[in-house]
N, C-alpha and C. Protein backbone atom coordinates (compact mmCIF):
# COMPACT_ATOMS: atom_id res chain seq x y z
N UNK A 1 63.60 -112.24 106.22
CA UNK A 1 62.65 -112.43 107.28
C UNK A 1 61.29 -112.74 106.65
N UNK A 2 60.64 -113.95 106.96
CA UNK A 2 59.09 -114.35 106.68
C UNK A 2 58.38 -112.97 107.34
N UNK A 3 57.13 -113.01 106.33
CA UNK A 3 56.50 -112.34 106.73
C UNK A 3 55.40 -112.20 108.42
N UNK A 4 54.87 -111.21 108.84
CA UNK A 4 54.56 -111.13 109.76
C UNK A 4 53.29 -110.30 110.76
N UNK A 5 52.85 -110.52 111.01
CA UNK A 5 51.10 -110.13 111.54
C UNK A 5 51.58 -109.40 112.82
N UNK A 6 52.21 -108.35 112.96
CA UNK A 6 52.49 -107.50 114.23
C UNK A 6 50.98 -107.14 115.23
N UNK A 7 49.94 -107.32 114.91
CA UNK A 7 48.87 -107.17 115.70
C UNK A 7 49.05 -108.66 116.97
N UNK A 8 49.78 -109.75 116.49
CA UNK A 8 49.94 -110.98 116.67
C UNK A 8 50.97 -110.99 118.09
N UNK A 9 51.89 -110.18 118.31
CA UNK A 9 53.00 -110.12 119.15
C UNK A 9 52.59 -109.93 120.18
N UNK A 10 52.93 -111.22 121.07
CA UNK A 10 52.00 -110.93 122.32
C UNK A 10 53.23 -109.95 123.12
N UNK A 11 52.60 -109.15 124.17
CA UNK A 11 52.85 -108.32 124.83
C UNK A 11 52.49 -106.25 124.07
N UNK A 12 51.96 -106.76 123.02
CA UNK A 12 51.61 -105.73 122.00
C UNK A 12 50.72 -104.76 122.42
N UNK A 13 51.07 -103.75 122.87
CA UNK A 13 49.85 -102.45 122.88
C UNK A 13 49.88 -101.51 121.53
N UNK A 14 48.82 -101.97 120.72
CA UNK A 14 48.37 -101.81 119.76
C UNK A 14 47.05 -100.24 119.20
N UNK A 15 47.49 -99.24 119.01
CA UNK A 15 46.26 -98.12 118.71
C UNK A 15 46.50 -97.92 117.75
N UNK A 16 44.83 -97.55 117.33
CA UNK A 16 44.91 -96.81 115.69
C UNK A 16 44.96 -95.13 116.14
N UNK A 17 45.10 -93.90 115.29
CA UNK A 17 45.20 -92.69 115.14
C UNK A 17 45.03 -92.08 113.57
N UNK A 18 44.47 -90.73 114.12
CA UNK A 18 44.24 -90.78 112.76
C UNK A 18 45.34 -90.58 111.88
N UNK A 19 46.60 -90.55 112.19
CA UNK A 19 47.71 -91.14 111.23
C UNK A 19 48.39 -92.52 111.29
N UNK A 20 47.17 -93.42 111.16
CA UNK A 20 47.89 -94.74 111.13
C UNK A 20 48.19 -94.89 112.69
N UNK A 21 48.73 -96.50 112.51
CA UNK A 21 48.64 -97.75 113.95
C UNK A 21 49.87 -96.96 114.91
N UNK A 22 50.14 -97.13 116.38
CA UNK A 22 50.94 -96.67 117.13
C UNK A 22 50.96 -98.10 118.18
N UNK A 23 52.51 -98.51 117.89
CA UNK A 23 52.61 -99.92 118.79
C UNK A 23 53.56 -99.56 119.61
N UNK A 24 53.45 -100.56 120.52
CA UNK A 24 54.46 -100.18 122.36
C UNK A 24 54.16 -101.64 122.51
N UNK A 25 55.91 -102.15 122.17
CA UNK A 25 55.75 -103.80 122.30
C UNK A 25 56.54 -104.30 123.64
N UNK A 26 56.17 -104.49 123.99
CA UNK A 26 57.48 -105.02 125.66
C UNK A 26 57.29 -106.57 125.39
N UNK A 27 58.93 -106.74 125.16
CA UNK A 27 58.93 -107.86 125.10
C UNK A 27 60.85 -108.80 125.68
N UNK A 28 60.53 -109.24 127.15
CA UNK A 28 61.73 -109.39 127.43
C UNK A 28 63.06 -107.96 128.30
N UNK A 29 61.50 -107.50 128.85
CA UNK A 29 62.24 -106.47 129.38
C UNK A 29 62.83 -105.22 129.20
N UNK A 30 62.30 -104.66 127.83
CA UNK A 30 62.79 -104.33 126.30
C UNK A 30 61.05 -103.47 126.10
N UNK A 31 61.58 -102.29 125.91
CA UNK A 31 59.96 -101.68 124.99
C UNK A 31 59.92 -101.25 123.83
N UNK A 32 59.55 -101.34 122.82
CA UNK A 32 59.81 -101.29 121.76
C UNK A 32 58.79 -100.37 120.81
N UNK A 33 58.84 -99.03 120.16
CA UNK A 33 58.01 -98.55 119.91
C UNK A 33 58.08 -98.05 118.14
N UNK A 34 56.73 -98.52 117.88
CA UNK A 34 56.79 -97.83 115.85
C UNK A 34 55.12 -97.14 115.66
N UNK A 35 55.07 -96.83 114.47
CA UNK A 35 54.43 -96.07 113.73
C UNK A 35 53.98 -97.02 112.28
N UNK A 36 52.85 -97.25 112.13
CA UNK A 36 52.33 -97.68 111.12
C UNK A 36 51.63 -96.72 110.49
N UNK A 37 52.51 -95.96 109.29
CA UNK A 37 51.51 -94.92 109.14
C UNK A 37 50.06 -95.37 107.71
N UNK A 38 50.49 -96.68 107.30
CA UNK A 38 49.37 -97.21 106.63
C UNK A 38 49.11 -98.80 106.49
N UNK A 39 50.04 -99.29 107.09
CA UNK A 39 49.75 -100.69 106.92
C UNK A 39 48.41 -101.30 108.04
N UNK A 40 47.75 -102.64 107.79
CA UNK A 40 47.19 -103.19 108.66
C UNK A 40 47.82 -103.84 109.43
N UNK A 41 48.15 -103.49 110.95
CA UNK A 41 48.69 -104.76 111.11
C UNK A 41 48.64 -105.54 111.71
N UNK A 42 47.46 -106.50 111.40
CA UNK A 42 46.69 -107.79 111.63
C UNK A 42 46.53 -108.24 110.49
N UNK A 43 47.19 -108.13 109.55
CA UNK A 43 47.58 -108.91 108.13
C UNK A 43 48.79 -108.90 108.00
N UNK A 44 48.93 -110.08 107.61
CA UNK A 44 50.68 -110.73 107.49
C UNK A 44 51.58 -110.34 106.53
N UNK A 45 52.34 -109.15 106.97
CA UNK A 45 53.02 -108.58 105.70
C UNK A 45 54.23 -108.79 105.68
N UNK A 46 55.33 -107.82 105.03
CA UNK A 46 56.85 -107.72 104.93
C UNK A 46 57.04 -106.64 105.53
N UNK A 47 57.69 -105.77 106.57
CA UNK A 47 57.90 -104.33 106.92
C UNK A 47 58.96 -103.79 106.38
N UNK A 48 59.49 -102.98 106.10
CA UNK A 48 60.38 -102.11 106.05
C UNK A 48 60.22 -100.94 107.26
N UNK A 49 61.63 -100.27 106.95
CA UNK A 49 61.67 -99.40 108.28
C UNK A 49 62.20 -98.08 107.47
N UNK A 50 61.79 -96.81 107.83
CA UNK A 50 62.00 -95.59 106.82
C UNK A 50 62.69 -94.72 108.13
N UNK A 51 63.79 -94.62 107.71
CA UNK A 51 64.70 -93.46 108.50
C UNK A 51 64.79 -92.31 107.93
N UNK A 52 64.64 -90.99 108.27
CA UNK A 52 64.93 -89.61 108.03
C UNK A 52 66.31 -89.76 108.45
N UNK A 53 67.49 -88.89 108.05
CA UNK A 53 68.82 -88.53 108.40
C UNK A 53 68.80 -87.54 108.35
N UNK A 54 68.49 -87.56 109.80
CA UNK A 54 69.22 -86.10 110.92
C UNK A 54 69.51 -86.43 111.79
N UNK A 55 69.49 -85.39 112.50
CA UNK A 55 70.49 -85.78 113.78
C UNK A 55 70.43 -86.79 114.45
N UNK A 56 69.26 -87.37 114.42
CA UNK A 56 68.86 -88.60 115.05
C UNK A 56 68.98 -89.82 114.60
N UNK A 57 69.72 -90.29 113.68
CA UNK A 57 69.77 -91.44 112.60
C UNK A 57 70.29 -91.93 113.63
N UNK A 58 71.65 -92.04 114.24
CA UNK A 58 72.18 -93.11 115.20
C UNK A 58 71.11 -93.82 116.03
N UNK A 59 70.23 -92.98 116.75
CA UNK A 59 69.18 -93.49 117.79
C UNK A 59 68.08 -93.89 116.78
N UNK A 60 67.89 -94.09 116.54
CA UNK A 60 66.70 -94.71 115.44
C UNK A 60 67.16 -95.73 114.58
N UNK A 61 68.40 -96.08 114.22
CA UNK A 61 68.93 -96.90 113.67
C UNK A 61 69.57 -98.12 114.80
N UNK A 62 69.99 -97.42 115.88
CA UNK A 62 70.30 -98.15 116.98
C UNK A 62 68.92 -99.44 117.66
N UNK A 63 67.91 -98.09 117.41
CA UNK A 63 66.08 -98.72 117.38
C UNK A 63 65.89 -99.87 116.70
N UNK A 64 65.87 -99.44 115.64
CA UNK A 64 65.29 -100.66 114.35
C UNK A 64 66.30 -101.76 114.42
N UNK A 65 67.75 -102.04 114.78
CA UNK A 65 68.07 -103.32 114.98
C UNK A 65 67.71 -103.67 115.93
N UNK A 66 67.43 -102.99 117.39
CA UNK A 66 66.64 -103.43 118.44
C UNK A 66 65.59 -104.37 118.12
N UNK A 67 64.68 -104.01 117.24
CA UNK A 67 63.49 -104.31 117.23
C UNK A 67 63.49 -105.54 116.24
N UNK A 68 64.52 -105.30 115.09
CA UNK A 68 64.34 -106.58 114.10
C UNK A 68 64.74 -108.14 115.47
N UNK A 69 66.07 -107.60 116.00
CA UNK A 69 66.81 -108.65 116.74
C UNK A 69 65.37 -109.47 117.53
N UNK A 70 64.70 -108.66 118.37
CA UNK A 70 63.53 -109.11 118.95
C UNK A 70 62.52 -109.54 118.23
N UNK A 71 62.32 -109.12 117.07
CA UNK A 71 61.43 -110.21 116.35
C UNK A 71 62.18 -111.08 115.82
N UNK A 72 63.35 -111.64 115.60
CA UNK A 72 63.61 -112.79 115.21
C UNK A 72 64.37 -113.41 116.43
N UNK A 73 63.80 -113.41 117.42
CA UNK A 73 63.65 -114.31 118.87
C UNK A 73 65.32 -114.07 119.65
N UNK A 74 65.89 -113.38 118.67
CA UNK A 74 67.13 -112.94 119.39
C UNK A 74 67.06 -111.84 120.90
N UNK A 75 68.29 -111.17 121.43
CA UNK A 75 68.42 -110.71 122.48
C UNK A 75 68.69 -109.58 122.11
N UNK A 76 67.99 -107.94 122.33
CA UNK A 76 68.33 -106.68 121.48
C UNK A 76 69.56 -106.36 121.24
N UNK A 77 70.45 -107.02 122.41
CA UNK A 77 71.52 -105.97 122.53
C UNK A 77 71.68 -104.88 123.63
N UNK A 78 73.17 -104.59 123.74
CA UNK A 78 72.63 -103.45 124.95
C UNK A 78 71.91 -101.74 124.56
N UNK A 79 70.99 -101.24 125.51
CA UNK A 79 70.67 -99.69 125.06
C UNK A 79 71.68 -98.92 124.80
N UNK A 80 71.79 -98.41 123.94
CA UNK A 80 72.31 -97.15 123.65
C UNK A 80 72.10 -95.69 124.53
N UNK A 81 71.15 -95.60 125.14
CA UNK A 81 71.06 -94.29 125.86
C UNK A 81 71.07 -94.78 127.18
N UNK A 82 72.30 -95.59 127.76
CA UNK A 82 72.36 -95.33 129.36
C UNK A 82 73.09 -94.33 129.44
N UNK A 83 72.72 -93.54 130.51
CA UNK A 83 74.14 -92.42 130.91
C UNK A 83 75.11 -93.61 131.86
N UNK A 84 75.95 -92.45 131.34
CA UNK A 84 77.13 -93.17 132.58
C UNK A 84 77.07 -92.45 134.56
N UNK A 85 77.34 -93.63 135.22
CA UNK A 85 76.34 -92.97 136.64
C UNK A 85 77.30 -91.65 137.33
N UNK A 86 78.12 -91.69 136.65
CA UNK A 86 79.13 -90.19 137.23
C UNK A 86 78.09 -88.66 136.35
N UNK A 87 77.64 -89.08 135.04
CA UNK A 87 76.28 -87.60 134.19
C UNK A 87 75.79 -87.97 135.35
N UNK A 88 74.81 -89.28 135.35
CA UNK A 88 73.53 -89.12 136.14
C UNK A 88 73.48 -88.64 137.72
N UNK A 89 74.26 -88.93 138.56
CA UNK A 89 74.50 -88.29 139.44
C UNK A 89 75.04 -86.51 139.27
N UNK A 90 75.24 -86.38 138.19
CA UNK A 90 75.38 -84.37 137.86
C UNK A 90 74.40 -84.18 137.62
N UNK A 91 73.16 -84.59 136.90
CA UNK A 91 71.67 -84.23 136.73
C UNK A 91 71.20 -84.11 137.94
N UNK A 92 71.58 -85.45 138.50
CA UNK A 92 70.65 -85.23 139.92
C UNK A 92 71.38 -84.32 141.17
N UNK A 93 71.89 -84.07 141.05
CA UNK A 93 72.86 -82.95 141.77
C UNK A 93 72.34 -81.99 141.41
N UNK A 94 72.37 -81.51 140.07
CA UNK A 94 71.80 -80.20 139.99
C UNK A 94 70.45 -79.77 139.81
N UNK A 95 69.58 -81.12 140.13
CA UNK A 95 67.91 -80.62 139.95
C UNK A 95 67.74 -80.62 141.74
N UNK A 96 68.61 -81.13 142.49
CA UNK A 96 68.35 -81.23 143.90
C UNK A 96 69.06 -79.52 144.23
N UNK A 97 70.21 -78.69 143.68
CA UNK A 97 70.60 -78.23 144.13
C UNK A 97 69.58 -76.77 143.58
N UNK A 98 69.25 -76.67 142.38
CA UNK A 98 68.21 -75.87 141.80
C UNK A 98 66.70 -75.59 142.81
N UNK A 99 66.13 -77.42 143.29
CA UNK A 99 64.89 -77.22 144.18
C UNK A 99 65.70 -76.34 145.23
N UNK A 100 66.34 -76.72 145.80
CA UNK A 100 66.76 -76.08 147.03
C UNK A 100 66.82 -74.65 146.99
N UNK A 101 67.25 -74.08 146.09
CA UNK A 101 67.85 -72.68 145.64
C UNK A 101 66.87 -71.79 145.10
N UNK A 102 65.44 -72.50 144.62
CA UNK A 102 64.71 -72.00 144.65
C UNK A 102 63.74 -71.87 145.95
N UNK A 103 64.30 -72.50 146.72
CA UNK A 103 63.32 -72.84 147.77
C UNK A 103 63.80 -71.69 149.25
N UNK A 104 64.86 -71.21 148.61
CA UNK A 104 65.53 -69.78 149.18
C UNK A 104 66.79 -70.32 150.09
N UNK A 105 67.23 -71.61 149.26
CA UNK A 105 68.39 -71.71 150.98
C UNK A 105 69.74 -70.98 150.18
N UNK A 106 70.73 -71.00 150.85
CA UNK A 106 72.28 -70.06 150.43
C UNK A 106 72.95 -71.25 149.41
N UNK A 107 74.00 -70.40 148.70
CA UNK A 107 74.90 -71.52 148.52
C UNK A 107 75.31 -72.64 149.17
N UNK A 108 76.09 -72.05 150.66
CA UNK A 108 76.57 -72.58 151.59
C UNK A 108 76.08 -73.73 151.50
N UNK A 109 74.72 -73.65 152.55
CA UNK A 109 73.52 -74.53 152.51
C UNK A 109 73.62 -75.68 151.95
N UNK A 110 73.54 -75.08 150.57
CA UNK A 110 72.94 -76.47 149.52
C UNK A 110 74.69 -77.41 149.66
N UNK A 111 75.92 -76.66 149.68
CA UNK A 111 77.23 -77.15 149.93
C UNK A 111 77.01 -78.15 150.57
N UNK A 112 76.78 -77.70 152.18
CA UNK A 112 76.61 -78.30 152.98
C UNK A 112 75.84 -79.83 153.35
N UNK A 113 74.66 -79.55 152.50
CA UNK A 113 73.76 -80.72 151.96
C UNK A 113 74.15 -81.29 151.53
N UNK A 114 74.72 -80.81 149.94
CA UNK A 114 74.76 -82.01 148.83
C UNK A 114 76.15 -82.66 148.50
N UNK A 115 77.15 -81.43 149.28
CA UNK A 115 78.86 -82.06 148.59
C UNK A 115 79.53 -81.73 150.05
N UNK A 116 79.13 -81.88 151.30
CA UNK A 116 79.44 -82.21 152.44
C UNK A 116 80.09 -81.22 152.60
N UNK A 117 80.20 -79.75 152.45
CA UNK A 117 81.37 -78.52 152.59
C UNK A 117 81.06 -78.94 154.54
N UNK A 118 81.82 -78.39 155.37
CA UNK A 118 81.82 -78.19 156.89
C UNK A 118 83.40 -77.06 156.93
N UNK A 119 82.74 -75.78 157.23
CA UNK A 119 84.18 -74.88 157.53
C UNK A 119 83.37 -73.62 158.01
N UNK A 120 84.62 -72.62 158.28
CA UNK A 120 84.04 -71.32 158.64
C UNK A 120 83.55 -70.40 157.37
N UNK A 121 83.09 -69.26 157.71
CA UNK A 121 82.68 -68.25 156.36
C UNK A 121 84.52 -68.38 155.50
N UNK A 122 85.42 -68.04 156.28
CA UNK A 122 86.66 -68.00 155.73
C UNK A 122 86.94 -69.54 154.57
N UNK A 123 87.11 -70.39 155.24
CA UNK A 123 86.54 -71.69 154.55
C UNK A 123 85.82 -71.79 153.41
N UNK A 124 85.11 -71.65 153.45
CA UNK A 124 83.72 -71.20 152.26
C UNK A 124 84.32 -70.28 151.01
N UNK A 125 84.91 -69.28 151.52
CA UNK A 125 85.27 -68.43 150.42
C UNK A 125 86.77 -68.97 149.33
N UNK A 126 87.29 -69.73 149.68
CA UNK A 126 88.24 -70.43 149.21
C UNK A 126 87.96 -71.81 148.43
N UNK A 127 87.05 -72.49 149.00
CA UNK A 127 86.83 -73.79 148.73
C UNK A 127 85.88 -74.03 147.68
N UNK A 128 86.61 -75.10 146.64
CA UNK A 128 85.98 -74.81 145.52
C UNK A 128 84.54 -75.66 145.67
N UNK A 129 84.16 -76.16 145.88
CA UNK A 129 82.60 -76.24 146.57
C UNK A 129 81.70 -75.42 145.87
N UNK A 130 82.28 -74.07 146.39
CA UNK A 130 81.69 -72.64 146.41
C UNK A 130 81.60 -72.68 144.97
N UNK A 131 82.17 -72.70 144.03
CA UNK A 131 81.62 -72.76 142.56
C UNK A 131 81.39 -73.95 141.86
N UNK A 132 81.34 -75.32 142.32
CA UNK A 132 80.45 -76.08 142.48
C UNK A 132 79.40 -76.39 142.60
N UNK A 133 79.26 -75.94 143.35
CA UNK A 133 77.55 -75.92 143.62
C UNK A 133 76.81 -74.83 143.24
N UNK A 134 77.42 -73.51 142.64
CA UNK A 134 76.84 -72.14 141.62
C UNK A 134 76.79 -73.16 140.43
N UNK A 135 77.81 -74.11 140.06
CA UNK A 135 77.51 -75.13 138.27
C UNK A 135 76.81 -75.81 138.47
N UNK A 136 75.88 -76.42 139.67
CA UNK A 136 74.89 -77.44 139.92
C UNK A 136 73.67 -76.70 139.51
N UNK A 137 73.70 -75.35 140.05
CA UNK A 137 72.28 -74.73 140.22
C UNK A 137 72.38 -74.16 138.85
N UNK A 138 72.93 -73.84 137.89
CA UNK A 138 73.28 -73.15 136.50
C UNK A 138 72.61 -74.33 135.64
N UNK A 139 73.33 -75.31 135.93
CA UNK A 139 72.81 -76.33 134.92
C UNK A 139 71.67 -76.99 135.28
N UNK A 140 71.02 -76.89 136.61
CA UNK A 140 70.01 -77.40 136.78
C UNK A 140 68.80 -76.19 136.12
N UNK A 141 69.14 -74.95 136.19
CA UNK A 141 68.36 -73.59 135.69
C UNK A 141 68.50 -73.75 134.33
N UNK A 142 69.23 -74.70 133.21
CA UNK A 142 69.18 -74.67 132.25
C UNK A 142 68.46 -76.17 131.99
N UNK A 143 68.78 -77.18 132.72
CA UNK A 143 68.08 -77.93 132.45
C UNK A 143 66.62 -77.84 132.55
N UNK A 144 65.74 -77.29 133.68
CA UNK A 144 64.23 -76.70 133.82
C UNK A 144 63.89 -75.84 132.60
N UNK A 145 64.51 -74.70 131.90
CA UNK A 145 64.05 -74.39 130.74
C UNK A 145 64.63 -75.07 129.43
N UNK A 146 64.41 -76.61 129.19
CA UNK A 146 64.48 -77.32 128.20
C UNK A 146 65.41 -77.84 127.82
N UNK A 147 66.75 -77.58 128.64
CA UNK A 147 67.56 -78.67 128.72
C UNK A 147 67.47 -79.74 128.87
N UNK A 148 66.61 -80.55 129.72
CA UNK A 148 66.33 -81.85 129.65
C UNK A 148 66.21 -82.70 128.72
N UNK A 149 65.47 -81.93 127.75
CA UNK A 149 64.88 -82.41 126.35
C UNK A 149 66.43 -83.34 125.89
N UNK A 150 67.63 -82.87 126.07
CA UNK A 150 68.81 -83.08 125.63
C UNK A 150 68.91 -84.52 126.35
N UNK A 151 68.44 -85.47 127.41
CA UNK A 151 68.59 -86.50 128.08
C UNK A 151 67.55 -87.72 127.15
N UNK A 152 66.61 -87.29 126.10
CA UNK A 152 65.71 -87.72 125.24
C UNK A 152 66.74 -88.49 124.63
N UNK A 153 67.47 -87.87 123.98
CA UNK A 153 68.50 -88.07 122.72
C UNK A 153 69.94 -88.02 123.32
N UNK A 154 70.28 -88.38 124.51
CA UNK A 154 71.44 -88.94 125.04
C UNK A 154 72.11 -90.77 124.50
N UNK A 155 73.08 -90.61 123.35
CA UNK A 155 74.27 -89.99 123.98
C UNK A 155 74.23 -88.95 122.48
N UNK A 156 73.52 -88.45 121.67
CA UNK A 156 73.28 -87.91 120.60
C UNK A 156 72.89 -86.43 120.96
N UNK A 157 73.72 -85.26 120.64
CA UNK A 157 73.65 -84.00 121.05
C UNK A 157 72.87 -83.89 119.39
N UNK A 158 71.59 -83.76 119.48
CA UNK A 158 70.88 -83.28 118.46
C UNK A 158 71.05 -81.74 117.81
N UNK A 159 71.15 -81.36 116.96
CA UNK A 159 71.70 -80.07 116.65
C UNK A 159 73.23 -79.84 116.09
N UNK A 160 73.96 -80.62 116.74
CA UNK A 160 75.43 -80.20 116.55
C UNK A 160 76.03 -80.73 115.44
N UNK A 161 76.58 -79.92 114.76
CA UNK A 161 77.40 -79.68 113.11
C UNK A 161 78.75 -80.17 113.16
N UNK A 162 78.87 -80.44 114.22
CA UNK A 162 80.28 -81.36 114.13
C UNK A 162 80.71 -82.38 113.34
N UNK A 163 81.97 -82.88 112.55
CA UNK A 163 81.78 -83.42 112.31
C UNK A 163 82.51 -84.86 112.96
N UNK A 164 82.44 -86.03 112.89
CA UNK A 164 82.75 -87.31 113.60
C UNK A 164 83.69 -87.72 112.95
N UNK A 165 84.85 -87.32 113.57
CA UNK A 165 86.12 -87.97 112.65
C UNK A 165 87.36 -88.21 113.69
């Protein structure tokens, strides 16, 4: 790759800090974000890209071909962190079923609302609904104290010692 003047890229939101440049490039629908922690860059250089390996190497590596592909006028590729809409509808299930539950309504209730339960008390006590919608409000109570953070780094469970085989 010829060298290159990244101050130059139009669609470029460009800041200095006092650790070096912070860019947010949208380009093509696509946002694209780095860290210059010493270069100028409004002088035409060569970049390299410096990965740490941890948990996060996939998503950051997934990044940096993003970003080369788009500077050499190519198409990124698809994202790596879409959920699939069967998660995203369980997130949103359980941050709707959490407001609610904090907001003092019953199990029932939120049943009734969010996963269409309609029966008697007898009904209710059988139907699995009923612990359904206790795993909506659990995981939405775990997602509010910092579970979310885990949707940052989706599809990458940061932390986990597993190994990929």
């Amino acid at each position: 790759m010829p060298t290159l003047a990244l101050a130059h890229l139009d669609g470029l939101d460009l800041r200095q800090a006092a650790d070096g440049w912070h860019g947010v490039w949208r380009v093509d629908g696509v946002t694209h974000q780095f860290w210059l922690p010493e270069a100028v860059p409004d002088a035409a250089a060569f970049y390299a890209v410096t990965l740490p390996m941890d948990d996060l190497l996939e998503l950051r590596t997934h990044a940096a071909r993003r970003l080369w592909r788009s500077l050499n006028g190519r198409a990124p590729g698809p994202d790596f962190r879409n959920l699939p809409a069967q998660l995203r509808q369980f997130h949103i299930l359980s941050l709707r079923a959490l407001d609610a539950r904090q907001r003092g309504e019953s199990y029932r209730v939120i049943a009734e609302v969010l996963l269409g339960f309609r029966g008697t008390k007898e009904d209710w006590e059988v139907d699995p609904r009923k612990n359904q919608v206790r795993r909506l409000v659990a995981h939405g109570l775990r997602m509010m104290k910092g579970g979310y953070r885990l949707l940052l780094h989706y599809p990458v469970k940061a932390g986990s010692k597993k190994d990929d085989k």
